[in-house]
Protein backbone atom coordinates (compact mmCIF):
# COMPACT_ATOMS: atom_id res chain seq x y z
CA UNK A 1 -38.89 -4.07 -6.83
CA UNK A 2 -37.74 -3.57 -3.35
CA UNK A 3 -37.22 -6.99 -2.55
CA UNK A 4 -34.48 -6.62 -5.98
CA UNK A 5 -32.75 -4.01 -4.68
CA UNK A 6 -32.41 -5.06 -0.98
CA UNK A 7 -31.09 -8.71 -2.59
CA UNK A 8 -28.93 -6.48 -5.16
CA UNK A 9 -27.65 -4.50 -2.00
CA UNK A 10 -27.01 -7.67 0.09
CA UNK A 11 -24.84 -9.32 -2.10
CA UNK A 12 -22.70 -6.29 -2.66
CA UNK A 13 -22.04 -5.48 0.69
CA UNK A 14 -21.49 -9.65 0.85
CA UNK A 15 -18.61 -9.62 -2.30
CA UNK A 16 -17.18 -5.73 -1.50
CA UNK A 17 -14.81 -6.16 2.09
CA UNK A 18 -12.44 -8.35 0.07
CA UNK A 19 -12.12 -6.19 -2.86
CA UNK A 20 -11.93 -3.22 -0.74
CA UNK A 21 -9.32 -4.72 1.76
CA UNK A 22 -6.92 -5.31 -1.31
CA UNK A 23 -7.81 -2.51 -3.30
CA UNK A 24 -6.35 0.18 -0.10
CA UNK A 25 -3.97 -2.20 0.30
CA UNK A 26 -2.47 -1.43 -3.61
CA UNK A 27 -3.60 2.18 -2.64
CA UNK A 28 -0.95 1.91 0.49
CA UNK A 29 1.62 0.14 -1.39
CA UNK A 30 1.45 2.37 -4.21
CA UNK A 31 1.49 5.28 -3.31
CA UNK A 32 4.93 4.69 -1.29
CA UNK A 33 6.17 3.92 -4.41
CA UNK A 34 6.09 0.05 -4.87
CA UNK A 35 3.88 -1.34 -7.71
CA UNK A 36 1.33 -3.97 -6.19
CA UNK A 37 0.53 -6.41 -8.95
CA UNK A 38 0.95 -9.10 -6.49
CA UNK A 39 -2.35 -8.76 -4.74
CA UNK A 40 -3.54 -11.45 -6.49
CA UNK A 41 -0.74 -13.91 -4.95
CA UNK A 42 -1.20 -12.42 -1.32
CA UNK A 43 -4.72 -12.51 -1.70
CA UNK A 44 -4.28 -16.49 -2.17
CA UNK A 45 -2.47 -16.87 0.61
CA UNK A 46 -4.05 -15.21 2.54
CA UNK A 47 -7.38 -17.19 1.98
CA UNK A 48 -6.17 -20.33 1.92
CA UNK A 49 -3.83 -20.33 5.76
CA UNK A 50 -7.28 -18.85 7.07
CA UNK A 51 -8.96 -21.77 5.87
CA UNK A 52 -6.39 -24.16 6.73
CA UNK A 53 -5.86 -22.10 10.70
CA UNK A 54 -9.96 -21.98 11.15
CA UNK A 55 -9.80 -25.82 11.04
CA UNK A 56 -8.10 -26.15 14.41
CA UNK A 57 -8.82 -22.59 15.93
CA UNK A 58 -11.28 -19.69 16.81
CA UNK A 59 -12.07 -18.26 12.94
CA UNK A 60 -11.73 -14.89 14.15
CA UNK A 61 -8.23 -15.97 14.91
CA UNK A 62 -7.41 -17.95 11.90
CA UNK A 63 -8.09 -14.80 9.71
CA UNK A 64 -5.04 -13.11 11.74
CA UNK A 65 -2.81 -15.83 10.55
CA UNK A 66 -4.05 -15.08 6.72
CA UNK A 67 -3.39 -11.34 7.50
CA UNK A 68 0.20 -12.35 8.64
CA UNK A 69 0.35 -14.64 5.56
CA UNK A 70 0.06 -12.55 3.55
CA UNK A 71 2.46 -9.81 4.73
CA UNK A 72 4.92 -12.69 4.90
CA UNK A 73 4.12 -13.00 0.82
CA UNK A 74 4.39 -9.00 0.84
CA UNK A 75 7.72 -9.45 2.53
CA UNK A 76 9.43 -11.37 -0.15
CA UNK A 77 7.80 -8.47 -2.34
CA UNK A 78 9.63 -6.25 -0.13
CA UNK A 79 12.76 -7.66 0.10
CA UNK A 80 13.17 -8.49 -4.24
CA UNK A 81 11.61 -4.83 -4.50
CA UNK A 82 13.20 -2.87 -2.06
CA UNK A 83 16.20 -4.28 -0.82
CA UNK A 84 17.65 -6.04 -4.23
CA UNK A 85 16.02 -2.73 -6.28
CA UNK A 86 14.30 -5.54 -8.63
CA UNK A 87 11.91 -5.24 -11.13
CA UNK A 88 8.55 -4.85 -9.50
CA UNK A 89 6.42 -5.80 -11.91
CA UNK A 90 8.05 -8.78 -12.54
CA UNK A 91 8.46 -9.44 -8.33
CA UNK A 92 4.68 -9.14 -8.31
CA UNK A 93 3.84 -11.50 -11.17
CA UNK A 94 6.59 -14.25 -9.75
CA UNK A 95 4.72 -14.14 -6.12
CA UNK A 96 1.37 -14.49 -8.20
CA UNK A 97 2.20 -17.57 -10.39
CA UNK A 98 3.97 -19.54 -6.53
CA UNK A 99 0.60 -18.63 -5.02
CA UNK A 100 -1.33 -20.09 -8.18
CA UNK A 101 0.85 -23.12 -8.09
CA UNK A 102 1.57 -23.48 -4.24
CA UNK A 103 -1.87 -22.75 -2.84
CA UNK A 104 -2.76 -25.33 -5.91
CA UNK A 105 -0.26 -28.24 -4.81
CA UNK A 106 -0.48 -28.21 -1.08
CA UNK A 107 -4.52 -27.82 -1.43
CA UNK A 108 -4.65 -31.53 -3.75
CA UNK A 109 -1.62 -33.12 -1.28
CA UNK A 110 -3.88 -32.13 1.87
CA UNK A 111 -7.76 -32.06 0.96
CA UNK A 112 -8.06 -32.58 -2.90
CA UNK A 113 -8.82 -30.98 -5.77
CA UNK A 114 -12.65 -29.50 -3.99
CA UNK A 115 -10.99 -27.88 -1.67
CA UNK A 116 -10.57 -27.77 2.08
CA UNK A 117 -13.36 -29.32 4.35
CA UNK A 118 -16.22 -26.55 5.34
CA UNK A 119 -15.26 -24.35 8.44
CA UNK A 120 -16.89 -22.23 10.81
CA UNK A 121 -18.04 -18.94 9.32
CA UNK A 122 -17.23 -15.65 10.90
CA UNK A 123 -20.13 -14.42 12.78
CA UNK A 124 -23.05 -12.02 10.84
CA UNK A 125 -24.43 -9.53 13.13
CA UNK A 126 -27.99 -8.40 13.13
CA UNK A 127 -28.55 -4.95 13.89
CA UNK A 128 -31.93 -4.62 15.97
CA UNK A 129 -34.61 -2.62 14.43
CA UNK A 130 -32.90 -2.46 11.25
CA UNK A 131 -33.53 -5.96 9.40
CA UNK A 132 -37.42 -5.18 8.24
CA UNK A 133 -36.83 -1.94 7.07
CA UNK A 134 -37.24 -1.98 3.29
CA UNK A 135 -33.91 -1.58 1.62
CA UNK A 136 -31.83 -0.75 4.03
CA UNK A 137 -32.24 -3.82 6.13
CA UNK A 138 -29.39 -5.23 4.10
CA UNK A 139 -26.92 -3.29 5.96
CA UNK A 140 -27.89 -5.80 8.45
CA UNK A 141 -26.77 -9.51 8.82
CA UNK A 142 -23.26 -9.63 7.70
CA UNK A 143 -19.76 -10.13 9.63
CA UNK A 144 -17.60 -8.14 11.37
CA UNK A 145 -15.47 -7.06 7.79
CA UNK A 146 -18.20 -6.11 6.30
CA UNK A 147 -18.58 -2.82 8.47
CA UNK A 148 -14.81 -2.57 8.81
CA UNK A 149 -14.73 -2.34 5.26
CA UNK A 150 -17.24 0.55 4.80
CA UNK A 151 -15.57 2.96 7.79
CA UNK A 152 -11.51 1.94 6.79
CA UNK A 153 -11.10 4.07 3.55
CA UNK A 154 -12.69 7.19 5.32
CA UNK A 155 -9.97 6.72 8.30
CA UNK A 156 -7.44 5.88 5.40
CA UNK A 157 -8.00 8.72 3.81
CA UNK A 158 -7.47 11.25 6.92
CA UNK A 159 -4.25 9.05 7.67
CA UNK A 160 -3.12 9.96 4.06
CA UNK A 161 -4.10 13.58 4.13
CA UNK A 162 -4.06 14.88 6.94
CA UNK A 163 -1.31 13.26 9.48
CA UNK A 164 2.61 13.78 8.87
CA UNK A 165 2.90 9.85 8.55
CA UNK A 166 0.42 10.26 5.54
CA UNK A 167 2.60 13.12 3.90
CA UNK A 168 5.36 10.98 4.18
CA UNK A 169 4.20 7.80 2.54
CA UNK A 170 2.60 10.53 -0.18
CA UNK A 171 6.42 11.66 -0.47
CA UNK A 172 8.16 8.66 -0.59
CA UNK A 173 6.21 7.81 -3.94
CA UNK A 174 6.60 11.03 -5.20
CA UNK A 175 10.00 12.45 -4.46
CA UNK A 176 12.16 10.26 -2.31
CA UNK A 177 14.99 12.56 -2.40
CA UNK A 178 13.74 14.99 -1.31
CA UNK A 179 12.37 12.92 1.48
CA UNK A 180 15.51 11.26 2.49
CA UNK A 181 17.22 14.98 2.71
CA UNK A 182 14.82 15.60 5.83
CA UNK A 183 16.79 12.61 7.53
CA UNK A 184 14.05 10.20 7.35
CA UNK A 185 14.32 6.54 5.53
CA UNK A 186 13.23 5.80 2.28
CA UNK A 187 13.07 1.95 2.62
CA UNK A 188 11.58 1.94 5.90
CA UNK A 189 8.55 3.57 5.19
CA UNK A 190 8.18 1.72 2.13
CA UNK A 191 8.88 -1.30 3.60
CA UNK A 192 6.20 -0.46 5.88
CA UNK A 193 3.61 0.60 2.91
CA UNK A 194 4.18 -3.03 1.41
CA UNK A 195 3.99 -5.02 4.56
CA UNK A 196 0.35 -3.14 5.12
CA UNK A 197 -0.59 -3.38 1.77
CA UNK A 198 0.21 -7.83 2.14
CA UNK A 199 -1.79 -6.89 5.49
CA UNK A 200 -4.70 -5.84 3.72
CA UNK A 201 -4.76 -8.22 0.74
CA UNK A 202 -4.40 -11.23 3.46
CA UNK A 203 -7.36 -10.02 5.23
CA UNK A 204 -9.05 -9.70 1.42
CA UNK A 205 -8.22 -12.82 0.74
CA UNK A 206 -8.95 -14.56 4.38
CA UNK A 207 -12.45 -12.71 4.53
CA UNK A 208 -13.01 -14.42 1.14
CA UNK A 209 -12.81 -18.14 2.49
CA UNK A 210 -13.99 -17.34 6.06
CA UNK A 211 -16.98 -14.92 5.53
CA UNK A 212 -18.11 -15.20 2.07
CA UNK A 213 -17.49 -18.97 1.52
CA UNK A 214 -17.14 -21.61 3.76
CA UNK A 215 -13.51 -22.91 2.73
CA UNK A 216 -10.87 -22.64 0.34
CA UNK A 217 -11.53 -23.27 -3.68
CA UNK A 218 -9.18 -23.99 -6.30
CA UNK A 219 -9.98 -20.82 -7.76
CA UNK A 220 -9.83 -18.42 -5.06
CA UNK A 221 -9.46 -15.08 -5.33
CA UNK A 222 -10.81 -15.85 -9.09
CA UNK A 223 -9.08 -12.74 -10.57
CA UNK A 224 -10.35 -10.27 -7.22
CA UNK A 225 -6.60 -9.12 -7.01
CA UNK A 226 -6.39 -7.83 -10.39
CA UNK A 227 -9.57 -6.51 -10.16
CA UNK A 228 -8.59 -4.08 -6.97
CA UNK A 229 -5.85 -2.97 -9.03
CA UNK A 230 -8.12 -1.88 -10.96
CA UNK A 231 -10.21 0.19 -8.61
CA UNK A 232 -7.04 1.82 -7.30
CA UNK A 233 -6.17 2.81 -10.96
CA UNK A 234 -10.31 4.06 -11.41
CA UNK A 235 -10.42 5.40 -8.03
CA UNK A 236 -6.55 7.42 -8.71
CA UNK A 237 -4.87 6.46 -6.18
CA UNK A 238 -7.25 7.58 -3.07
CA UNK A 239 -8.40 5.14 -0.57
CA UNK A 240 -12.08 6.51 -1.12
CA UNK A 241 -12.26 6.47 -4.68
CA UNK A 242 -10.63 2.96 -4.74
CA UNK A 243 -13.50 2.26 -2.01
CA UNK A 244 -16.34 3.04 -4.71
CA UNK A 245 -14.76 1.72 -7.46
CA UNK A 246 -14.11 -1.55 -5.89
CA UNK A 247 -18.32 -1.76 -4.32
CA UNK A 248 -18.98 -0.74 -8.24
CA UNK A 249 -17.30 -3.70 -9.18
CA UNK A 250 -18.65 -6.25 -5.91
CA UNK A 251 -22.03 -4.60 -7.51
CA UNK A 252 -21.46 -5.81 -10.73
CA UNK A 253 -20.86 -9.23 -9.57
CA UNK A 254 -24.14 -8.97 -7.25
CA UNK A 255 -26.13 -8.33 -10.73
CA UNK A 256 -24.72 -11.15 -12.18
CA UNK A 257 -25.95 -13.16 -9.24
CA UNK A 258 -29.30 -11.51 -9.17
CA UNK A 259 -30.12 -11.85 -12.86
CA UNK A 260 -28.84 -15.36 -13.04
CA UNK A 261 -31.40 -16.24 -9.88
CA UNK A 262 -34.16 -13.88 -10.91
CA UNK A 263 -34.09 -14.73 -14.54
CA UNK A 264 -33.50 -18.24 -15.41
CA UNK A 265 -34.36 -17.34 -18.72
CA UNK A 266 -31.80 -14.84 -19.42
CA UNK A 267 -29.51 -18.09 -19.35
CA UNK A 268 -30.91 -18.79 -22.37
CA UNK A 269 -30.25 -16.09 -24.47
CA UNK A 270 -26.93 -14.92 -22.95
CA UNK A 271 -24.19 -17.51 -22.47
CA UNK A 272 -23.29 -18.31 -19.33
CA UNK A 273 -19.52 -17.53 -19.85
CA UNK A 274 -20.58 -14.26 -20.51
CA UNK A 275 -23.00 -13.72 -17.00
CA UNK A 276 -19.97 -15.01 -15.46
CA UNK A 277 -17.79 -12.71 -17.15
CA UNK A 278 -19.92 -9.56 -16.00
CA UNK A 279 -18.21 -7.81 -13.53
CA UNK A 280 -14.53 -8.80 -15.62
CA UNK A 281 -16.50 -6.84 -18.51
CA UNK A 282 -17.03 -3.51 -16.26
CA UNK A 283 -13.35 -2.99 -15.31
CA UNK A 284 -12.36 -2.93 -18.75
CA UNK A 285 -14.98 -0.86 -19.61
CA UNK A 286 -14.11 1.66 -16.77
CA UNK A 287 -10.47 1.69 -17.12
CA UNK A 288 -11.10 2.47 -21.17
CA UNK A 289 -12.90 5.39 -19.66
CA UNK A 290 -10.05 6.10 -17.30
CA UNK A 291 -8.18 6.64 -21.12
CA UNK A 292 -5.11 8.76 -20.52
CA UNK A 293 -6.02 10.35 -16.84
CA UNK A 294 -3.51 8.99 -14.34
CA UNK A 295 -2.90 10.18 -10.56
CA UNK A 296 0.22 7.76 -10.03
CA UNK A 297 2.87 8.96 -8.08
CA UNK A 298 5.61 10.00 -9.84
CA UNK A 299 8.03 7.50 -8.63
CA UNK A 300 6.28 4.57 -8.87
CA UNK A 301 8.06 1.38 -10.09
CA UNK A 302 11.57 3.46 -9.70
CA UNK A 303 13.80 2.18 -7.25
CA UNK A 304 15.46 4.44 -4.77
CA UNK A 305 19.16 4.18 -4.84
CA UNK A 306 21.02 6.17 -1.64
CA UNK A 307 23.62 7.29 -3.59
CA UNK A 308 21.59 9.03 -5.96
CA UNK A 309 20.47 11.98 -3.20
């Protein structure tokens, strides 16, 4: 039983950082104002130029450029969203279906359709004294995002709380008049929410092909974008409630792991589309839950226009 719930434990600390990282990056986006259904797309990106960079430099360094990747995707969010006052939704679903089709093209021109050759994983750390304690020694053995993942939504959270920058990214999705009468700029600070939040999906998506896997699939993220909207919606709009409902979800997909590996024999009675379709099946089941409740800032999705102070 123990050795089930410290392989349980170990896989969902594996799958969580690159939920997590996108999920507060949707929190940070959103909450300035700026709908982030393009985590998906930046997500992409993001894991397939850190795939492409660890090839020819230090991995550590390669997920930088997939961080910068995708706040260059974020950018073009930006600039449609903010600048030209576009439709955001629709912004975010364009950038998703270039990333599909981009990441898909220049993948098959450069290394085929199986994806780019293996690379140099980021480094796991063992913490001494920890790894034969029952349970627990699963906190031990992963890489560096792993532990970044578990303190940044705490530290996001004070930021958002309890610092002025954090009341004024809070604002700026709520009442942006009222913000921009206190002399301080509307686009700018949401230009600065959705370059962090392409920040944090790049380093989603690069901790994806550089610390979980080995490479870059065809089918990276496989849906993990959507699924951090989702545990910004669950967790309403609060870096640590996006935080647990995003390691509910990486658990979900651990259990499907576990009880493929565990019990063969389940494969049998329960089609395998549906094992695989697991931890898609618990965020529609919790966001039917959610039902009506909503914590969105009020001016989400609503461009700000100057003139309208």
């Amino acid at each position: 039983m123990l050795d089930v719930l410290h392989s349980l434990l170990f896989s969902t600390l594996d799958a969580a950082p690159a939920l997590i990282f996108a999920a507060l990056g949707a929190v940070l986006s959103e909450r300035a104002g700026v709908i982030a259904v393009g985590m998906e797309g930046m997500m992409r990106v993001g894991a397939f130029c850190a795939a492409v960079a660890a090839l020819t430099m230090p991995t550590p360094l390669a997920v930088v450029m997939g961080m910068l990747a995708g706040a260059a995707l974020a950018g073009v969010h930006g600039f449609l969203s903010i600048r030209w006052r576009s439709d955001q939704v629709v912004s975010g679903i364009a950038l998703n279906l270039v990333a599909l089709a981009g990441g898909t093209f220049l993948l098959e021109s450069l290394y085929g359709p199986n994806g780019t050759p293996p690379i140099q994983q980021l480094t796991r750390w063992n913490i001494p004294g920890l790894g034969s304690v029952p349970v627990l020694g699963a906190l031990s053995g992963h890489s560096a995002p792993t532990y970044l993942a578990l303190l940044l939504p705490f530290a996001f959270q004070g930021l958002l709380t309890r610092t002025p920058l954090g009341l004024r990214l809070r604002a700026v999705g709520d009442k942006p008049q009222a913000v921009a009468t206190l002399g301080l700029s509307v686009p700018g600070l949401r230009w600065g929410a959705v370059l962090g939040s392409g920040l944090l999906a790049g380093l989603g998506g690069a901790v994806l092909s550089t610390a979980v896997l080995d490479r870059f699939e065809q089918h990276t993220p496989a849906g993990l974008g959507f699924m951090a909207l989702a545990a910004m919606v669950f967790g309403r709009w609060t870096p640590v409630g996006a935080f647990l409902a995003a390691t509910f979800f990486a658990f979900g997909n651990a259990l499907r792991i576990g009880l493929v590996s565990s019990a063969p024999g389940l494969v049998e009675l329960i089609p395998q589309g549906v094992l695989l379709a697991l931890p898609y099946l618990l965020t529609l089941v919790v966001l039917t839950l959610q039902g009506q409740r909503s914590s969105a800032p009020a001016a989400l999705g609503t461009p700000y226009e100057q003139e309208s102070r």
